[in-house]
Protein backbone atom coordinates (compact mmCIF):
# COMPACT_ATOMS: atom_id res chain seq x y z
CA UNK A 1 -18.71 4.91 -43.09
CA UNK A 2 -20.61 8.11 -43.51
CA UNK A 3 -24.27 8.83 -42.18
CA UNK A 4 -26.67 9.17 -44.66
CA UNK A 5 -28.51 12.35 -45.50
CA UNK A 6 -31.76 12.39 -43.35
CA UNK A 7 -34.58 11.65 -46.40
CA UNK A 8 -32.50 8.65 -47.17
CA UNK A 9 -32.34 7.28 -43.41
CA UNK A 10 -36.18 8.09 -43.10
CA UNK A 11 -36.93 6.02 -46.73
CA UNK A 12 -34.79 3.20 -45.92
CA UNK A 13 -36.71 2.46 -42.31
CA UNK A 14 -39.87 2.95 -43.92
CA UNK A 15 -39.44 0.46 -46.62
CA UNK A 16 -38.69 -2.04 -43.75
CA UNK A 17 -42.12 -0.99 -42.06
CA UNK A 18 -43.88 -1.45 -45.12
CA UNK A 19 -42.89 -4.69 -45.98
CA UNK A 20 -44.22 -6.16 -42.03
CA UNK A 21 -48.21 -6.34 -42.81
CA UNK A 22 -47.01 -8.76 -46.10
CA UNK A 23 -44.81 -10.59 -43.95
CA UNK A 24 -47.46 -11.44 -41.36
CA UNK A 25 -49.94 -13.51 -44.04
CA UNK A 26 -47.03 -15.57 -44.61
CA UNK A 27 -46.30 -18.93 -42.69
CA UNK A 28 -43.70 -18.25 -39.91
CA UNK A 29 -39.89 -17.73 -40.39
CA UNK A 30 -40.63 -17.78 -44.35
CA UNK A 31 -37.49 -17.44 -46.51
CA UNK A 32 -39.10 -13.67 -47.14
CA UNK A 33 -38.98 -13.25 -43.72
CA UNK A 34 -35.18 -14.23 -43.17
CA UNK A 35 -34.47 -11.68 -46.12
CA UNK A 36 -36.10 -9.18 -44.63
CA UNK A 37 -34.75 -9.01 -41.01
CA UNK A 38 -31.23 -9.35 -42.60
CA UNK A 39 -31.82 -6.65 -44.90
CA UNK A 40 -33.08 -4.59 -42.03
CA UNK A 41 -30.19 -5.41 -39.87
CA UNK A 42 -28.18 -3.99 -42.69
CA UNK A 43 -30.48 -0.87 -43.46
CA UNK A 44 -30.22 0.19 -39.38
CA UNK A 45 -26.40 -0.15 -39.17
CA UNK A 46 -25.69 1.52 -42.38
CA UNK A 47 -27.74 4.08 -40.69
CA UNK A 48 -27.33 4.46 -36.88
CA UNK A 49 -23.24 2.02 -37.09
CA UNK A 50 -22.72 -1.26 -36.13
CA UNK A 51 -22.20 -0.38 -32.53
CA UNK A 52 -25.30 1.62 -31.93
CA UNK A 53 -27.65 0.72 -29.61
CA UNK A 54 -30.83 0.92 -32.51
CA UNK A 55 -29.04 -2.70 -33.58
CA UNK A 56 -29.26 -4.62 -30.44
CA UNK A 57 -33.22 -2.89 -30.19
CA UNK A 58 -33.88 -4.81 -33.38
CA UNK A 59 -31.61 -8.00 -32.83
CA UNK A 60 -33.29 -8.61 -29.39
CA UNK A 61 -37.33 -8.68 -30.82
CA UNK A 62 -38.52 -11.95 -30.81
CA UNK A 63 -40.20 -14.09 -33.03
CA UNK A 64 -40.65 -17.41 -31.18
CA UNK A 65 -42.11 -18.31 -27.93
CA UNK A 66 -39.42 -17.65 -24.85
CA UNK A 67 -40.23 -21.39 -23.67
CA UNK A 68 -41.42 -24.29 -25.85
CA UNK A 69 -41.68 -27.77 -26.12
CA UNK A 70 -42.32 -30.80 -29.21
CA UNK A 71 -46.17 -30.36 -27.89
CA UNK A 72 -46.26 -26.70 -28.33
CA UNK A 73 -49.43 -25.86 -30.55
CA UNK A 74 -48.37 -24.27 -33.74
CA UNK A 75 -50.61 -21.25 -32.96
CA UNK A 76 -48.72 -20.06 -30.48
CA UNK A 77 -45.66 -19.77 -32.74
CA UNK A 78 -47.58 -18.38 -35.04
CA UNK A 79 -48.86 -15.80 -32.03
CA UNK A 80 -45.11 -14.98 -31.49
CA UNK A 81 -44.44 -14.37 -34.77
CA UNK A 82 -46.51 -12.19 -35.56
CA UNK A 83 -46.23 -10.26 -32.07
CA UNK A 84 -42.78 -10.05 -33.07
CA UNK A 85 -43.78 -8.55 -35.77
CA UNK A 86 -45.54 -5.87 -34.53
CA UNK A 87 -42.38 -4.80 -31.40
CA UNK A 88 -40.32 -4.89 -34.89
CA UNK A 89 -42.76 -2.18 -36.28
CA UNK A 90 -42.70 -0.30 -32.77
CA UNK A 91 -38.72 -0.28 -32.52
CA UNK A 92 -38.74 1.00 -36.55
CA UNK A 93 -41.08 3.21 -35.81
CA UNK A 94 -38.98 4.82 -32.93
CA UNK A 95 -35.85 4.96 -35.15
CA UNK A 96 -37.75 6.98 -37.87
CA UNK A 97 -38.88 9.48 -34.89
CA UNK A 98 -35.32 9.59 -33.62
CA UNK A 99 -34.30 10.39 -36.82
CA UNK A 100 -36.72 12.86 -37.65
CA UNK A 101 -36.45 14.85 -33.99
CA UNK A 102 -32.74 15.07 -33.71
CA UNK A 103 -30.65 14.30 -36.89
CA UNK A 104 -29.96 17.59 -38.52
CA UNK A 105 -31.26 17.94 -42.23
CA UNK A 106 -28.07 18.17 -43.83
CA UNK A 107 -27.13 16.35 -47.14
CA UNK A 108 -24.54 13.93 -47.77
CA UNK A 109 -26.30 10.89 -49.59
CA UNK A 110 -25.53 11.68 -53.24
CA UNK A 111 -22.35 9.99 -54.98
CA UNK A 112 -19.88 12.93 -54.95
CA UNK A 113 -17.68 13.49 -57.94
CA UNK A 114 -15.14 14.04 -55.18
CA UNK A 115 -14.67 10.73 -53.93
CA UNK A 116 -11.37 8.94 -55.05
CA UNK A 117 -10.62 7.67 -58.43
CA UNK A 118 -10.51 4.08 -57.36
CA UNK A 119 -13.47 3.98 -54.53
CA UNK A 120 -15.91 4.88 -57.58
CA UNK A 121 -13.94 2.23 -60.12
CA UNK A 122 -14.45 -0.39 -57.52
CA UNK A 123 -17.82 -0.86 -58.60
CA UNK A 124 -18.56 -3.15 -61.63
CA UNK A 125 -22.15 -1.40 -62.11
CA UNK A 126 -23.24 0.68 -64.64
CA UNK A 127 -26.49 2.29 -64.99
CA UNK A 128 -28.30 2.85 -68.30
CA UNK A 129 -30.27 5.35 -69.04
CA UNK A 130 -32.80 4.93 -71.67
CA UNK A 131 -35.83 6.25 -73.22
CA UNK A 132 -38.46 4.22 -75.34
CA UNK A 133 -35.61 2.40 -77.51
CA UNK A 134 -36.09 -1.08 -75.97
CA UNK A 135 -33.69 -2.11 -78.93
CA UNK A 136 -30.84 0.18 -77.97
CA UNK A 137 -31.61 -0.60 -74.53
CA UNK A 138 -30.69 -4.25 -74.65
CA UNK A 139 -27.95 -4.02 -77.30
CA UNK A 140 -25.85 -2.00 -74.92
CA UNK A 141 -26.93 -3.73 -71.71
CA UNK A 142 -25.71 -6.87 -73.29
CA UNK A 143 -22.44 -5.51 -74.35
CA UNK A 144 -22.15 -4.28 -71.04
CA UNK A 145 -22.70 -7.96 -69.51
CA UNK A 146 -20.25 -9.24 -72.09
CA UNK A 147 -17.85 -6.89 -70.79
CA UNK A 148 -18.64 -8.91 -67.36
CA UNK A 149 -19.89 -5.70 -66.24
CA UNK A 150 -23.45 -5.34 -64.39
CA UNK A 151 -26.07 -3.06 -66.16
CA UNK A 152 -28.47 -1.14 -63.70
CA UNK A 153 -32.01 -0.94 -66.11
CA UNK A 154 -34.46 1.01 -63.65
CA UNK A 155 -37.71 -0.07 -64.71
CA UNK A 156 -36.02 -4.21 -63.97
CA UNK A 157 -34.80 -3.26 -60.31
CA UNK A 158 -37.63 -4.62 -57.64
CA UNK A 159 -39.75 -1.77 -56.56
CA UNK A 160 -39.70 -2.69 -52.83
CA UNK A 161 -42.68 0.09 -52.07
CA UNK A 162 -40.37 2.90 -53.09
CA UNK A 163 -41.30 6.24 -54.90
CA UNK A 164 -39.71 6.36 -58.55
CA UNK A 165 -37.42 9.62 -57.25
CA UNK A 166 -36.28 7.32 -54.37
CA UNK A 167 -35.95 4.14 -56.60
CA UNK A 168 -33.99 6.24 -58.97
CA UNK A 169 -31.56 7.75 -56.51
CA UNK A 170 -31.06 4.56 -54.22
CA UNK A 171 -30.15 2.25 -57.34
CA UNK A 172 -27.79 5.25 -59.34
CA UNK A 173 -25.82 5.59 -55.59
CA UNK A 174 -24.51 1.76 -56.31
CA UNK A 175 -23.39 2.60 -59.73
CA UNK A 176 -19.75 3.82 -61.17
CA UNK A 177 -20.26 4.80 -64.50
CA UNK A 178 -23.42 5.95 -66.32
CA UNK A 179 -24.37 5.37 -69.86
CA UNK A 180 -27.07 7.57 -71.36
CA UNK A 181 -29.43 7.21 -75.02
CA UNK A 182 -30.26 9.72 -76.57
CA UNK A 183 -32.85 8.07 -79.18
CA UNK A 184 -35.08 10.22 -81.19
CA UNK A 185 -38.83 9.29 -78.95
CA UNK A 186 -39.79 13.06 -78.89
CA UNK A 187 -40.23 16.28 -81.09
CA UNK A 188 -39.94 19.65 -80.42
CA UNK A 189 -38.77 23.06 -81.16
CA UNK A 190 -38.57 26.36 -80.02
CA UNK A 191 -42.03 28.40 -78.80
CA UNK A 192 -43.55 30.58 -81.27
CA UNK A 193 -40.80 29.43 -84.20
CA UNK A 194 -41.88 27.95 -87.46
CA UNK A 195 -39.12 25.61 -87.59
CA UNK A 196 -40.12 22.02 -88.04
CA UNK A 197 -40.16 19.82 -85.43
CA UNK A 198 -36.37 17.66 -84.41
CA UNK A 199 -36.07 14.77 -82.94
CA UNK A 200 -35.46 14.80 -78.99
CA UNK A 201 -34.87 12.25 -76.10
CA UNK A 202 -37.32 12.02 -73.24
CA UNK A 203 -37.38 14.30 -71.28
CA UNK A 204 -36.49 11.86 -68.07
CA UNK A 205 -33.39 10.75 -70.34
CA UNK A 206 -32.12 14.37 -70.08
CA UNK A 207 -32.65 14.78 -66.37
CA UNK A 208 -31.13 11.89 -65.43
CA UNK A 209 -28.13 12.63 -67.70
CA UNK A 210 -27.36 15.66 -65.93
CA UNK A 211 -27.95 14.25 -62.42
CA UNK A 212 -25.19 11.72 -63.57
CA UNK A 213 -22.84 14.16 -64.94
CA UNK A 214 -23.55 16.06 -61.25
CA UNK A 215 -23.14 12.99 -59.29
CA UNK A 216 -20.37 10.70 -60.68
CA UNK A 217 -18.40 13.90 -62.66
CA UNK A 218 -18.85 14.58 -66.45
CA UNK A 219 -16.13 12.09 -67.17
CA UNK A 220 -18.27 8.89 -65.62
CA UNK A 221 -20.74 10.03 -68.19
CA UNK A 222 -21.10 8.49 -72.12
CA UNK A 223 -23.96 9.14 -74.01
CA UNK A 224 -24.88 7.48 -77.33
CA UNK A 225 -26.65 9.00 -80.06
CA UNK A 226 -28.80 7.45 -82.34
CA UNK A 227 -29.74 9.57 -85.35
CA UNK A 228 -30.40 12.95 -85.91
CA UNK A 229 -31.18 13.57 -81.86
CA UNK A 230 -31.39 17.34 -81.00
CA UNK A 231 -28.64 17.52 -77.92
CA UNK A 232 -28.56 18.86 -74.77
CA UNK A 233 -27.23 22.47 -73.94
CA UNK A 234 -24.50 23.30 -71.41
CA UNK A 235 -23.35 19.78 -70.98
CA UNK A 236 -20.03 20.32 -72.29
CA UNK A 237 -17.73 17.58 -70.93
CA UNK A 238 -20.05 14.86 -71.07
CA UNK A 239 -19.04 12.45 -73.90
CA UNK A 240 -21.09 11.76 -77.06
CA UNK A 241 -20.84 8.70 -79.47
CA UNK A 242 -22.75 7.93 -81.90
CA UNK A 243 -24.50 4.86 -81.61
CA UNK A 244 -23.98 3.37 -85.26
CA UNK A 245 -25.21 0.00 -86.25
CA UNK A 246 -21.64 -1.13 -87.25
CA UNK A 247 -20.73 -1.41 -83.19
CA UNK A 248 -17.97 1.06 -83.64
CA UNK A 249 -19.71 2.68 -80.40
CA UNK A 250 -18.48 -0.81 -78.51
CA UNK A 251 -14.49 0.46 -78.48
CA UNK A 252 -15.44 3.89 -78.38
CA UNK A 253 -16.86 3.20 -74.79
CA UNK A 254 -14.53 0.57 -73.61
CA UNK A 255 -11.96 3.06 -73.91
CA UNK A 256 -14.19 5.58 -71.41
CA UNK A 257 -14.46 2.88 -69.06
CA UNK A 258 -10.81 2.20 -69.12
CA UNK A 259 -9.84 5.62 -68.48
CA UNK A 260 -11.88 6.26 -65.56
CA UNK A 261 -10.17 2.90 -64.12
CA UNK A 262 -12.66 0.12 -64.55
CA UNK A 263 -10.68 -3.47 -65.87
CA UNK A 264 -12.69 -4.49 -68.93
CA UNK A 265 -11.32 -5.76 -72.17
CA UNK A 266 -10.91 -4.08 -75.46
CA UNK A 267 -10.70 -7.03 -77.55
CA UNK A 268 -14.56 -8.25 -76.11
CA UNK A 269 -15.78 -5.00 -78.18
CA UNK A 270 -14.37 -6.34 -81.58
């Protein structure tokens, strides 16, 4: 398992500080609380390995009183709780500045278009990309369920006190295949020309179509065009299909999908 890149090491400890002050106006040993200190056990060994010594620092806080009995008050588990708490946020805290002093800044995180055939075809996510189509947005999201494949919508993943650049880049690493819209929500033309105005994506849809293409490799990459949408320069490679109300788009990406390795079936897309 490869270290992540330093930015991504530093976010992921972070968002497990920033979720403590929530965590202590809730009633001790909440379900929130369980998900949280497994997801954190998970975020530090992803980071530091399973055999590192940050893992036992964070397994070994406690969150109870070291001796109890049946007539223990219940404020003085809810003392040790929230004491626990706060070592957690000391021992995070440590890790971030461990990180930040002696990690080299170096960058590995992305999803490399290098990485074998079948390690990226693994997945059964694929991320959408979409502009202000809600419409388009659902119709292939559904497909894409129907297809018992798992769509990755942005704007419906849980926040979790990240940035939108961070959001973005933590859910597209889990993803295999990317499929972008290119709906007609803009206009524009050229500066200074008396042309009229064309129809254009948003501008996020085109970024994130080329950080795909970058990413996963131009042939993890379908985009679907509805109407008369001005496209992209210098993305040659990257496939375009229009997206036509008949559903003739459905085979026309099955058949992507297939050839990049992912096991879905034609026949669901007639």
């Amino acid at each position: 398992m490869s270290r992540p890149s330093k930015p991504k090491a530093i976010e992921r400890l972070k968002n497990a500080r920033a979720e403590i002050p929530r965590l202590k106006d809730m009633r001790k040993f909440s379900p929130e609380f369980t998900k949280w200190r497994r997801n954190t056990e998970i975020a530090i060994e992803y980071t530091f390995g399973k055999e590192g010594r940050q893992v036992d620092d964070f397994t070994k806080v406690r969150y109870s009183p070291p001796v109890y009995t049946t007539g223990t008050p219940d404020y003085v588990f809810q003392q040790s709780y929230e004491e626990g708490l706060e070592s957690a946020n000391t021992v995070l805290e440590s890790m971030i500045e461990e990180i930040e002093e002696y990690w080299e800044d170096e960058s590995q995180a992305q999803v490399s278009p290098n990485l074998p055939r079948d390690e990226l075809a693994d997945s059964t996510k694929v991320f959408v990309v979409h502009g202000r189509d809600e419409g388009a947005k659902h119709k292939v999201a559904r497909f894409l369920e129907d297809l018992e494949l798992e769509p990755v919508i942005l704007d419906e993943q849980a926040d979790r006190g990240r940035t939108i650049i961070a959001k973005f880049e933590q859910e597209a690493e889990r993803v295999g295949f990317a499929v972008v819209l290119l709906t007609p929500d803009d206009e524009g033309r050229l500066k200074g020309g008396d042309s009229d105005l064309r129809p254009r994506a948003r501008q996020n849809v085109v970024f994130e179509l080329g950080y795909f293409a970058g990413a996963l490799g131009r042939n993890r990459v379908c985009a679907l065009i509805k109407g008369d949408v001005e496209l992209p320069s210098d993305y040659d490679g990257v496939v375009y299909i229009p997206l036509d109300d008949a559903g003739g788009w459905k085979l026309r990406l099955v058949k992507e999908l297939q050839e990049v390795g992912f096991d879905v079936d034609a026949n669901r897309a007639l």
